[in-house]
N, C-alpha and C. Protein backbone atom coordinates (compact mmCIF):
# COMPACT_ATOMS: atom_id res chain seq x y z
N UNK A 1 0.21 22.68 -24.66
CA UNK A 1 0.84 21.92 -23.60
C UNK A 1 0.10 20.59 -23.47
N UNK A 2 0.85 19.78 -23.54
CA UNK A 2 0.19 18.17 -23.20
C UNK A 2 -0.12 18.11 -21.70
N UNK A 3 -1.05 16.83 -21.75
CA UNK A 3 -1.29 16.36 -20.65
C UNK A 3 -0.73 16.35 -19.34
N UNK A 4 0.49 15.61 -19.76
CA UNK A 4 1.67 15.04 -18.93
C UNK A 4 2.47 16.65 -18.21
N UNK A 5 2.32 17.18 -19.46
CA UNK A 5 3.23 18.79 -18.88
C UNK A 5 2.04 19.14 -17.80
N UNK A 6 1.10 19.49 -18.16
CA UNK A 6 -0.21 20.39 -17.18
C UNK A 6 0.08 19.41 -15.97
N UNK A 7 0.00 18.45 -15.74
CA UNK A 7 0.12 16.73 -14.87
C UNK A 7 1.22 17.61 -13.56
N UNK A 8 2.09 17.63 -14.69
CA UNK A 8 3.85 18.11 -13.65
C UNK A 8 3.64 19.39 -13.02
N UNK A 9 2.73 20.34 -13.85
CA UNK A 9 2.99 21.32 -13.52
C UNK A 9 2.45 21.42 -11.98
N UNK A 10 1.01 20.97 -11.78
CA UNK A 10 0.36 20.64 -10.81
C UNK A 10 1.32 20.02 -9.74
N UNK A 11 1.61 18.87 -9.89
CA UNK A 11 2.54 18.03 -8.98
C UNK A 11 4.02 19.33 -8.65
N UNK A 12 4.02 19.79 -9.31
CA UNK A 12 5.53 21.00 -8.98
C UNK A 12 4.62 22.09 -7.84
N UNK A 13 3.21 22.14 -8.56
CA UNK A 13 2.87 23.43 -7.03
C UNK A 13 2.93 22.85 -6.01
N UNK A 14 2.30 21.14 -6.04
CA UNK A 14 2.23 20.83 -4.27
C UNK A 14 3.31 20.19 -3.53
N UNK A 15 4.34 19.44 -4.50
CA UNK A 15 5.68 19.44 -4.47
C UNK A 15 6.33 20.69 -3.87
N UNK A 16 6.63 21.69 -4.28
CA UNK A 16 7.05 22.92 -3.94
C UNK A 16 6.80 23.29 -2.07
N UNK A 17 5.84 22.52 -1.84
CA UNK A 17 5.39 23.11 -0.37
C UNK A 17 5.83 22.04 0.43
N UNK A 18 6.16 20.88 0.34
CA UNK A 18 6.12 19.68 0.84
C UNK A 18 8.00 19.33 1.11
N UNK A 19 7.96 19.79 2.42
CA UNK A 19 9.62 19.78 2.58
C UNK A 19 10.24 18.77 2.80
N UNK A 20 9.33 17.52 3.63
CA UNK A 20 10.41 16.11 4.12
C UNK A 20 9.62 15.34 3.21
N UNK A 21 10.27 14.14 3.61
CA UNK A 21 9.39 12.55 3.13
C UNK A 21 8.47 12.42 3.68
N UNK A 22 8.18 12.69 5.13
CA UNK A 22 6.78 12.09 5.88
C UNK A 22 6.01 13.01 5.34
N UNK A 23 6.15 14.14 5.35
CA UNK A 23 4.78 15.30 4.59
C UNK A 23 4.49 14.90 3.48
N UNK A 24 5.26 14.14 2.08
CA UNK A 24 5.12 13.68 1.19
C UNK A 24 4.07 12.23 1.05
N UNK A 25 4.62 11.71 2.28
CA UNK A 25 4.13 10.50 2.26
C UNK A 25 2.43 10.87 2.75
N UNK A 26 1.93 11.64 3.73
CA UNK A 26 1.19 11.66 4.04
C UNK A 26 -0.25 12.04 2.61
N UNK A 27 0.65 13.15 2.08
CA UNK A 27 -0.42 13.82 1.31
C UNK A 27 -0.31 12.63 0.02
N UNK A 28 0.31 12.11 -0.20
CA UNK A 28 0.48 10.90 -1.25
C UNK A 28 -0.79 9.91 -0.65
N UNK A 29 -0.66 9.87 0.54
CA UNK A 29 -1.92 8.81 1.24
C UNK A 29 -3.45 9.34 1.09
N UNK A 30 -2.94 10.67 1.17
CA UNK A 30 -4.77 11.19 1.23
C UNK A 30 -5.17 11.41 -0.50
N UNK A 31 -4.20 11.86 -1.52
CA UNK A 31 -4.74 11.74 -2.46
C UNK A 31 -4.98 10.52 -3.03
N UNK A 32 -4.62 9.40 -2.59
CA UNK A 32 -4.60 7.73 -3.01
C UNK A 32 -6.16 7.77 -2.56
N UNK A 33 -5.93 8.19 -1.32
CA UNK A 33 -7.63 7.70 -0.66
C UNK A 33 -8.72 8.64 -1.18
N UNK A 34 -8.46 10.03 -1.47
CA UNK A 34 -9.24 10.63 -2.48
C UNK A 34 -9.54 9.62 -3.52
N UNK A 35 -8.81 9.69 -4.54
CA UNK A 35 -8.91 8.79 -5.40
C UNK A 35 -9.65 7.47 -5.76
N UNK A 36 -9.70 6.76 -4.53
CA UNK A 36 -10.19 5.34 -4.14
C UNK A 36 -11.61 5.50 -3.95
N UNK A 37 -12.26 6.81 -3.44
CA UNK A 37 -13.58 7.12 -3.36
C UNK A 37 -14.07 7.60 -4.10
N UNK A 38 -13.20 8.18 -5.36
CA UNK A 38 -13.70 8.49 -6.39
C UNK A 38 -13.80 7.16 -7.52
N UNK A 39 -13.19 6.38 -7.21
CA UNK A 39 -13.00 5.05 -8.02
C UNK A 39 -14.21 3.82 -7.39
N UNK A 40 -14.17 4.57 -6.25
CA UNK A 40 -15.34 3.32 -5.65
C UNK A 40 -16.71 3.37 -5.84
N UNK A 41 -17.45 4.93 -6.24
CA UNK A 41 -18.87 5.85 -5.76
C UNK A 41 -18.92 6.31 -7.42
N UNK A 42 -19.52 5.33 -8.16
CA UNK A 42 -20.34 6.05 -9.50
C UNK A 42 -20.68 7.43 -9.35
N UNK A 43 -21.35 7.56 -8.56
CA UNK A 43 -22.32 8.34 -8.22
C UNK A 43 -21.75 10.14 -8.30
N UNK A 44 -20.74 9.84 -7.08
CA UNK A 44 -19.35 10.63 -6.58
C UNK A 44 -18.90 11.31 -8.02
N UNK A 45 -17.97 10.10 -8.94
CA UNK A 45 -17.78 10.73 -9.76
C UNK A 45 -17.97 11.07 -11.10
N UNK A 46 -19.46 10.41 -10.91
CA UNK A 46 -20.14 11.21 -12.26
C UNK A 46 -20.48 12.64 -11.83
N UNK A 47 -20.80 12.72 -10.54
CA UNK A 47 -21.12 14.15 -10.02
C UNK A 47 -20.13 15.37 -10.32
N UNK A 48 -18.72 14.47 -9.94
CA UNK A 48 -17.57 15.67 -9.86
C UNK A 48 -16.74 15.77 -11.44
N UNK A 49 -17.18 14.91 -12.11
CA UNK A 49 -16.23 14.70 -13.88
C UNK A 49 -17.17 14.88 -14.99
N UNK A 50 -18.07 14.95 -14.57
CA UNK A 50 -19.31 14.92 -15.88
C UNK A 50 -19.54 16.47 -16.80
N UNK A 51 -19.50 16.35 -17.73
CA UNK A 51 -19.77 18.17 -18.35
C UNK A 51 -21.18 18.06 -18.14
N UNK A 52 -22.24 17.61 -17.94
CA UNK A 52 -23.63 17.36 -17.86
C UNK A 52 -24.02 17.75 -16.50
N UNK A 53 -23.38 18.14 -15.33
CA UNK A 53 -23.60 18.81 -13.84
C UNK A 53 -22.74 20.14 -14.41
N UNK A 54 -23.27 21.22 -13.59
CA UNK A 54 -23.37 22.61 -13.98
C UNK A 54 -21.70 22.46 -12.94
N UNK A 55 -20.62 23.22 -13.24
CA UNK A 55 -19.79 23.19 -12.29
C UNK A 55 -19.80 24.05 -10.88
N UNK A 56 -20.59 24.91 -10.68
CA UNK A 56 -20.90 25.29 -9.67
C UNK A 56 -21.11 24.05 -8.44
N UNK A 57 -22.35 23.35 -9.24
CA UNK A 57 -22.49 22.28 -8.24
C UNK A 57 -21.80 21.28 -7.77
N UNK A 58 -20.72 20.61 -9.01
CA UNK A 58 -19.54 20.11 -9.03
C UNK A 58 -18.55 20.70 -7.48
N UNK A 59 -18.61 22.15 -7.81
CA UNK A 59 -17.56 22.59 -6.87
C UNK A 59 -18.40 22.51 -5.50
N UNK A 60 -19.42 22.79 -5.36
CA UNK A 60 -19.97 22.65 -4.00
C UNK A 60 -19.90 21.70 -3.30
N UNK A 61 -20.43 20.46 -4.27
CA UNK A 61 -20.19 18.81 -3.97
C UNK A 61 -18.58 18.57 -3.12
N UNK A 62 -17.61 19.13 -3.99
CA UNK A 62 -16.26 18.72 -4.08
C UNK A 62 -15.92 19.33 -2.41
N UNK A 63 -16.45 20.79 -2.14
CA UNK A 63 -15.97 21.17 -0.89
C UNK A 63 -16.39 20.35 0.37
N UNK A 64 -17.90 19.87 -0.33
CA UNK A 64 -18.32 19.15 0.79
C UNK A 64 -17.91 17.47 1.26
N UNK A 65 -17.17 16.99 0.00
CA UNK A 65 -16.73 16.01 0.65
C UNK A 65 -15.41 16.20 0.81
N UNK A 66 -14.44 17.37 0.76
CA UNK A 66 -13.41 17.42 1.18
C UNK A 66 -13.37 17.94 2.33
N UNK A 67 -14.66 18.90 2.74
CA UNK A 67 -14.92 18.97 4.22
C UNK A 67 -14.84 17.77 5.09
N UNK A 68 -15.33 17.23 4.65
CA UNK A 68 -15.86 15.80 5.44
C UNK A 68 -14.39 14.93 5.48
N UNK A 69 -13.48 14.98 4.38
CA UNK A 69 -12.24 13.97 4.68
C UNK A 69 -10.97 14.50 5.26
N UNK A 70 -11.03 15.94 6.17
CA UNK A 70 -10.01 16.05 6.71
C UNK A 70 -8.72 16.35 6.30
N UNK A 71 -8.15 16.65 4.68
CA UNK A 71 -7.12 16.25 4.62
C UNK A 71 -6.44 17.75 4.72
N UNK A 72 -4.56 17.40 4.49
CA UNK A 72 -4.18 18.95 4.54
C UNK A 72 -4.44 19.62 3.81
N UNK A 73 -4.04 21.27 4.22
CA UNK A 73 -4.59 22.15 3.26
C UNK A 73 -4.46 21.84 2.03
N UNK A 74 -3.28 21.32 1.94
CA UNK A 74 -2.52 21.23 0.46
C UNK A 74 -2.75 20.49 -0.50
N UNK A 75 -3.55 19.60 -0.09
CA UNK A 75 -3.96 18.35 -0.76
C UNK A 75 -5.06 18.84 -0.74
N UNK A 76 -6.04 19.56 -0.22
CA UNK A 76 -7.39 20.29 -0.59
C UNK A 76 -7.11 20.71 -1.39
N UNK A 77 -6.37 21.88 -1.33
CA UNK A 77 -6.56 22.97 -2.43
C UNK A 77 -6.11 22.33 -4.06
N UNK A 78 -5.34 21.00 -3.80
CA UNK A 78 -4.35 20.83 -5.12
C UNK A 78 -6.02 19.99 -5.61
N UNK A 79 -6.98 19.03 -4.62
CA UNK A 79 -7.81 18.75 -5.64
C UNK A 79 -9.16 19.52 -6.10
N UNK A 80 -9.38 20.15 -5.11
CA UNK A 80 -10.05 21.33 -5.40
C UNK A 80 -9.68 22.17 -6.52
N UNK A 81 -8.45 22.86 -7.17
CA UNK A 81 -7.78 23.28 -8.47
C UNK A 81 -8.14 22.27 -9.54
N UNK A 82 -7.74 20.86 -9.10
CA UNK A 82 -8.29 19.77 -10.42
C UNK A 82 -9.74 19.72 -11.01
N UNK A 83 -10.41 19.46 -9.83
CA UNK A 83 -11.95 19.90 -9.85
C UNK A 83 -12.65 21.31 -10.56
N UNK A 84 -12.17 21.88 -10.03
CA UNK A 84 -12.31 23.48 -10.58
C UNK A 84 -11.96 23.47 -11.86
N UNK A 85 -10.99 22.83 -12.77
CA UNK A 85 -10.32 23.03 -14.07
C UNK A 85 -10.58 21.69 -14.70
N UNK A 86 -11.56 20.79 -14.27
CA UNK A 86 -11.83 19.85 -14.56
C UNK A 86 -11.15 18.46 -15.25
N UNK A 87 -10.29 18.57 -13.98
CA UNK A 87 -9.33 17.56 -14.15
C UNK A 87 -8.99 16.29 -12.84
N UNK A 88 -9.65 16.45 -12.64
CA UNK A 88 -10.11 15.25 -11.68
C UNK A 88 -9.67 13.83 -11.97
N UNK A 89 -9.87 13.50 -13.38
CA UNK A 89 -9.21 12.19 -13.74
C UNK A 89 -8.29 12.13 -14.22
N UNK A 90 -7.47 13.07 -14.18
CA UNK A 90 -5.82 13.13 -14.28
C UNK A 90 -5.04 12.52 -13.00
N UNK A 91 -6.45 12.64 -11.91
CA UNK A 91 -5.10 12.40 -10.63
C UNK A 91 -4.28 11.06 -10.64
N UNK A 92 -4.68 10.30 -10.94
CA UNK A 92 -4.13 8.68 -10.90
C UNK A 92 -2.80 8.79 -11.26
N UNK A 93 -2.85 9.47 -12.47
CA UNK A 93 -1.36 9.95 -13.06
C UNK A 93 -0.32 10.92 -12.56
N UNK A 94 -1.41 11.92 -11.49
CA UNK A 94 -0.42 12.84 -11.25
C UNK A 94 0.27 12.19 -9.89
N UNK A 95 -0.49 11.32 -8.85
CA UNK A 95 -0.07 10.23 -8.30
C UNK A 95 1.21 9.39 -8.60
N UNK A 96 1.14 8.91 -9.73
CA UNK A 96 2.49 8.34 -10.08
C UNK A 96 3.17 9.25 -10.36
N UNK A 97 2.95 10.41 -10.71
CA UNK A 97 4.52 11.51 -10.97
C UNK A 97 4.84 12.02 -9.77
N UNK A 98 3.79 12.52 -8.79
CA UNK A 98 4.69 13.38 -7.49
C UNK A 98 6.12 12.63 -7.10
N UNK A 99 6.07 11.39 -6.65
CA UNK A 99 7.47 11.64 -6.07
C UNK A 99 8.38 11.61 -6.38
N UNK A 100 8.41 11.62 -8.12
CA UNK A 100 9.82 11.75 -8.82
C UNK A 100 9.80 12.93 -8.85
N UNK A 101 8.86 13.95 -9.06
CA UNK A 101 8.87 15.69 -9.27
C UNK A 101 9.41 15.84 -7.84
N UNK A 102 8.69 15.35 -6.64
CA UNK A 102 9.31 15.84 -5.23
C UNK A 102 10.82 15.43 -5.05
N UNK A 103 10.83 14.12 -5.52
CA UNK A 103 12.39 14.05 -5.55
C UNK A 103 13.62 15.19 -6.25
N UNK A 104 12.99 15.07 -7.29
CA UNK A 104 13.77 16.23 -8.63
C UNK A 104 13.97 17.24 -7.62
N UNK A 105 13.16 17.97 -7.14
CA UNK A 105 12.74 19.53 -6.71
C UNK A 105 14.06 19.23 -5.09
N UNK A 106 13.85 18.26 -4.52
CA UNK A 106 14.69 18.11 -3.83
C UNK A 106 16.21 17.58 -4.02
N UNK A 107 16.53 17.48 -5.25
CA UNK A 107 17.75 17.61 -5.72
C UNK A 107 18.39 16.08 -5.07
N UNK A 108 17.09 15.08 -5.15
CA UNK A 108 17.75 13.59 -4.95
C UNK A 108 17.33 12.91 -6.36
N UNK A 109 18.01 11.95 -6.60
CA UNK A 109 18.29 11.41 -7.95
C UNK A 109 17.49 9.97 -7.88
N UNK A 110 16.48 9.37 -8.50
CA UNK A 110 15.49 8.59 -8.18
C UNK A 110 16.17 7.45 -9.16
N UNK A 111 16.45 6.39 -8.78
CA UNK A 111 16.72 5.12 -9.44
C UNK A 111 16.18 3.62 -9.39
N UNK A 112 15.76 3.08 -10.44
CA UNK A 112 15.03 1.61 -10.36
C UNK A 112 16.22 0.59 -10.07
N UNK A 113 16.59 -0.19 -9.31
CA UNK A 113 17.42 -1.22 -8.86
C UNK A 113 16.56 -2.76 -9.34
N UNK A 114 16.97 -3.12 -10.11
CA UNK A 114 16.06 -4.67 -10.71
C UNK A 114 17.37 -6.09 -10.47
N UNK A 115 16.27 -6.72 -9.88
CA UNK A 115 17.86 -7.93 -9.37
C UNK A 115 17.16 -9.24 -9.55
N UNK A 116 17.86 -10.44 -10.05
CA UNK A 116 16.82 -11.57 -10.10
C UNK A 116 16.69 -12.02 -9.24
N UNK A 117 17.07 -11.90 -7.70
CA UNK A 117 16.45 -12.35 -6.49
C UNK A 117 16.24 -11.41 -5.71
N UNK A 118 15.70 -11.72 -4.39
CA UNK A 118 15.05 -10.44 -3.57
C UNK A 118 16.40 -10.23 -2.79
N UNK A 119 16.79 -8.92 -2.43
CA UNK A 119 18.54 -8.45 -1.95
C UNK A 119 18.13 -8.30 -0.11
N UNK A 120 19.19 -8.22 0.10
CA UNK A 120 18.77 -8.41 1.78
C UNK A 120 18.61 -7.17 1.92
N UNK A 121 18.29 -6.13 3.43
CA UNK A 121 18.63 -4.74 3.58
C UNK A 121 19.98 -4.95 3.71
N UNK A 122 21.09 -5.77 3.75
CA UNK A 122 22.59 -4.77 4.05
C UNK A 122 22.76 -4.88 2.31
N UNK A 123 22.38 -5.71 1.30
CA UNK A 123 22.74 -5.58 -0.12
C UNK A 123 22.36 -3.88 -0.59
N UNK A 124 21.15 -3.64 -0.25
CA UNK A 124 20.74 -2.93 -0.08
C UNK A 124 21.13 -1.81 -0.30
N UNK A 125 21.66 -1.63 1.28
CA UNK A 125 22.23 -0.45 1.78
C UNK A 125 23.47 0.08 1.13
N UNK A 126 23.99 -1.51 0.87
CA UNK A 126 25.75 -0.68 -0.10
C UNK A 126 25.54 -0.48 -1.37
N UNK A 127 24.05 -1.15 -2.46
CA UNK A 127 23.98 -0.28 -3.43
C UNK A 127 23.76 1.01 -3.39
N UNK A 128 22.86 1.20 -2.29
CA UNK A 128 22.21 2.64 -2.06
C UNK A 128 23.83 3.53 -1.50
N UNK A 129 24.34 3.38 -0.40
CA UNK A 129 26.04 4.30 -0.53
C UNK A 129 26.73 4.48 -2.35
N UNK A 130 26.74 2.77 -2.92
CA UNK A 130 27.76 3.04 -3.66
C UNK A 130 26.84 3.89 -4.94
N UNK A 131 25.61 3.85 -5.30
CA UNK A 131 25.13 5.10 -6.22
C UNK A 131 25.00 5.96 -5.45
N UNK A 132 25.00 6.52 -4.06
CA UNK A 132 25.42 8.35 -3.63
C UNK A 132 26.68 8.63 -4.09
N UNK A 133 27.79 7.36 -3.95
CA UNK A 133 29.06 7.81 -4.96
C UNK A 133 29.10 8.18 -5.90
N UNK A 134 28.66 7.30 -6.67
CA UNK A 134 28.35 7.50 -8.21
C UNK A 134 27.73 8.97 -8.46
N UNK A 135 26.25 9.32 -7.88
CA UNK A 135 25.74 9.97 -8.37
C UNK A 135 25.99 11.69 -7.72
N UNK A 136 27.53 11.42 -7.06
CA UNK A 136 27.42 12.86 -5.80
C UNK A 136 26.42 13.78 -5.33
N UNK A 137 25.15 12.79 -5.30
CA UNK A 137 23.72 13.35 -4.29
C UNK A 137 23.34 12.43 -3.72
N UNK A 138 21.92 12.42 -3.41
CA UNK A 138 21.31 11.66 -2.12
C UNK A 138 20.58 11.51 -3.61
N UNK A 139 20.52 9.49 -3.59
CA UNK A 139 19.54 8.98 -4.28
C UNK A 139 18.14 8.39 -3.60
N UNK A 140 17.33 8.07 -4.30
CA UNK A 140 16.05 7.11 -3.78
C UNK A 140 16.00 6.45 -4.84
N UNK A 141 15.78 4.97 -4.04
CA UNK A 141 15.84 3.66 -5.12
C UNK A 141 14.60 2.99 -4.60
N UNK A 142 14.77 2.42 -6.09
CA UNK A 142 13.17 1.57 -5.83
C UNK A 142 13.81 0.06 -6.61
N UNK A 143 13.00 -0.86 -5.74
CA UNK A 143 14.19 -2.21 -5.95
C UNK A 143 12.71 -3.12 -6.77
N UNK A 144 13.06 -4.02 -7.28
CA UNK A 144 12.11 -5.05 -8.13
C UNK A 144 12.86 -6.18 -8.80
N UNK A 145 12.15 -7.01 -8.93
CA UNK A 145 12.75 -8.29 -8.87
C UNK A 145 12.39 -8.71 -10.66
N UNK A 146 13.34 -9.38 -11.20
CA UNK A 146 13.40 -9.12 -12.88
C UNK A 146 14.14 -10.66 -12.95
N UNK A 147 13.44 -11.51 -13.03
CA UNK A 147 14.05 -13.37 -13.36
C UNK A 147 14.80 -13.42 -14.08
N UNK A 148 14.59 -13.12 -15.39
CA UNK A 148 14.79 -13.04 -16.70
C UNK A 148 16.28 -12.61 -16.86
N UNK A 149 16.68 -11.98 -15.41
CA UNK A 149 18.48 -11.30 -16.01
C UNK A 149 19.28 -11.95 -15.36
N UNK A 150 18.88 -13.52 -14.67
CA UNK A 150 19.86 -14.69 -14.25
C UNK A 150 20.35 -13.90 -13.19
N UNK A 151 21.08 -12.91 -13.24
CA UNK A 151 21.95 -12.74 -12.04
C UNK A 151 22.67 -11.04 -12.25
N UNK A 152 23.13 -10.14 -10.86
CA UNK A 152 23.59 -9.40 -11.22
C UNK A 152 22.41 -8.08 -10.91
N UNK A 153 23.03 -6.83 -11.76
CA UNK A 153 21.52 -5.89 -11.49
C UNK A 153 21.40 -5.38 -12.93
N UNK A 154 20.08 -4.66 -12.89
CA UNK A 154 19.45 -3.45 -13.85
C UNK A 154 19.59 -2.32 -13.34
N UNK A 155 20.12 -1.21 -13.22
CA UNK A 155 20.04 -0.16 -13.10
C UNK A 155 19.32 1.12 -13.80
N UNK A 156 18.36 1.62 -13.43
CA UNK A 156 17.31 2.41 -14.56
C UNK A 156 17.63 3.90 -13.80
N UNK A 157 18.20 5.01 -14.56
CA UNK A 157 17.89 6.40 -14.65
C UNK A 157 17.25 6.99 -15.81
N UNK A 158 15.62 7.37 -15.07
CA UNK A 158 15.60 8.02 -16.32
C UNK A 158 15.36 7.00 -17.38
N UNK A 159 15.56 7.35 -18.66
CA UNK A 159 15.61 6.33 -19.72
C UNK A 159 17.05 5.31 -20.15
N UNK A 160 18.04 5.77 -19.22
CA UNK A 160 19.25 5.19 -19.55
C UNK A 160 19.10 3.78 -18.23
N UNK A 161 19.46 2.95 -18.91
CA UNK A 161 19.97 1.46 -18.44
C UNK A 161 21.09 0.72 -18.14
N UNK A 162 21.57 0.52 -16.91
CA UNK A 162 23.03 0.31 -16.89
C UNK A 162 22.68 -1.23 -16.88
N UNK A 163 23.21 -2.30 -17.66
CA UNK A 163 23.03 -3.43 -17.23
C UNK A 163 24.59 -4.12 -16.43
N UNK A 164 24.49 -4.71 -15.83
CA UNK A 164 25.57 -5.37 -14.77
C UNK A 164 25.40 -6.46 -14.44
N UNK A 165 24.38 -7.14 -15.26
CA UNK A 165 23.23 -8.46 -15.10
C UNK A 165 24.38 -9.60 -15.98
N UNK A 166 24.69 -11.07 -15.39
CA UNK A 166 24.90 -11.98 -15.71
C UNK A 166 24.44 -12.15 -17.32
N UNK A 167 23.16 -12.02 -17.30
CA UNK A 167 22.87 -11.88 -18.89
C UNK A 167 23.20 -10.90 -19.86
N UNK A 168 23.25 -9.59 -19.53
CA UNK A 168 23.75 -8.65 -19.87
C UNK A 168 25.39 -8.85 -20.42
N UNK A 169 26.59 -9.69 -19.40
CA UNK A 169 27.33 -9.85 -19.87
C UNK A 169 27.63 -10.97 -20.65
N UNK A 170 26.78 -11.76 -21.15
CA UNK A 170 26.87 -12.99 -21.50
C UNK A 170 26.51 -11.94 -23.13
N UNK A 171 25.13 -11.62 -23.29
CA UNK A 171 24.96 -10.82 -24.35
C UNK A 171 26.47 -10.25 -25.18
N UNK A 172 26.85 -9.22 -24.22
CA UNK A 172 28.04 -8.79 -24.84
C UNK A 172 29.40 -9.29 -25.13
N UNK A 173 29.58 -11.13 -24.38
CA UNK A 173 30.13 -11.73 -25.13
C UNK A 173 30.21 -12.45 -25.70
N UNK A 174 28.83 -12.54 -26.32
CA UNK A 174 28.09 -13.04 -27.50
C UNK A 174 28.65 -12.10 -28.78
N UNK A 175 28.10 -11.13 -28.41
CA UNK A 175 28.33 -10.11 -29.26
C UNK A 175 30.04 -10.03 -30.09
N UNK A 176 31.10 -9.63 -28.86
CA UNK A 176 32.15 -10.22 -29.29
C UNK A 176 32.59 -11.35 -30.33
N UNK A 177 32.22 -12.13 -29.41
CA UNK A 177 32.68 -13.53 -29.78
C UNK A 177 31.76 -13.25 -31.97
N UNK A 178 30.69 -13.06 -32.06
CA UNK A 178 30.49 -12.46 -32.94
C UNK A 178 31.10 -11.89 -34.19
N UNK A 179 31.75 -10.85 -33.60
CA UNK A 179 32.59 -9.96 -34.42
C UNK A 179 33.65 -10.83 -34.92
N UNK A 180 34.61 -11.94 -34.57
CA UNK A 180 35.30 -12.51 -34.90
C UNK A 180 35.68 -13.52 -35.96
C-alpha cells in the first residue's frame, strides 16, 4: 500500500466521525496548529520523528503535549495513531486530503471553479445552484482566479476539466478552422 492509500485511510477513520462542516472545520484547525508546532520546535520534532528516541518516549512526549493543547478527542487520538506508527510527517498531506475524503464520505461532490476575474457572491451562488443541477448532489466549490483563460470558467472534477473559458473556445476554433 502506498503512502497516499495509508494517508486516506487515516483521513477516512476521522472523517467517519465528523458529521457537519463546523466539526470538520474545527479539527482541520487543531491539526493545522498541531502541525505548525511541530514545524516551528526542532526540538519537538526531532523528539517525536526521529528513529534515534526510543518510541516509548516519543509516545510519552506526544501525550504530554497533546495534554497540554486541548484538542478533541478525535484529533488526539488520530495524532497520537500517527505518532505511535510513526507517521507524524505524513500529516501535512493528510491535511490536504481530509476534506475531499470528508466531502466524498458525505456524498457532496467537491469542484475547483477557476475564472479570470474575482466573481461576486451572487456569480457565485448561481454557479454553485447550477452544478447541484448538473451534479444531482450538494457540491463544494473552491473558486481561484486563472488570468491566462481571458474570460469565462475552468471547471475541475477530479481529473476531468470542463473548459467554458473564452480561450478555451477560441482554441477549438482554431482547431476547426484548422481542419479545413
Amino acid at each position: 500500500m502506498n503512502q497516499l492509500s495509508v494517508i486516506r485511510k487515516y483521513g477516512q477513520g476521522l472523517a467517519s466521525t465528523v458529521k457537519t462542516e463546523e466539526e470538520l472545520t474545527l479539527c482541520l484547525k487543531q491539526l493545522e496548529s498541531f502541525l505548525s508546532l511541530l514545524e516551528s520546535d526542532d526540538k519537538i520534532f526531532f523528539a517525536l520523528n526521529s528513529p534515534f528516541v526510543i518510541k516509548s518516549e516519543q509516545l510519552s512526549l506526544l501525550e504530554k503535549v497533546l495534554g497540554k493543547l486541548n484538542f478533541d478527542t478525535r484529533v488526539s487520538k488520530l495524532i497520537w495513531l500517527l505518532g505511535k506508527n510513526g507517521r507524524l510527517a505524513w500529516l501535512k498531506t493528510l491535511l490536504a486530503e481530509l476534506p475531499e475524503i470528508w466531502a466524498r464520505g458525505q456524498g457532496i461532490e467537491s469542484l475547483e471553479v477557476s475564472s479570470a476575474i474575482e466573481l461576486t457572491e451572487e456569480e457565485k451562488k448561481k454557479i454553485e445552484e447550477t452544478l447541484k443541477k448538473v451534479e444531482k448532489k450538494p457540491v463544494r466549490l473552491t473558486f481561484s482566479l486563472m488570468p491566462g483563460i481571458l474570460g469565462g470558467l475552468v471547471i475541475r472534477k477530479g481529473s476531468i476539466y470542463y473548459d467554458v473559458s473564452l480561450k478555451g473556445s477560441l482554441l477549438k476554433l482554431k482547431e476547426i478552422i484548422g481542419q479545413r
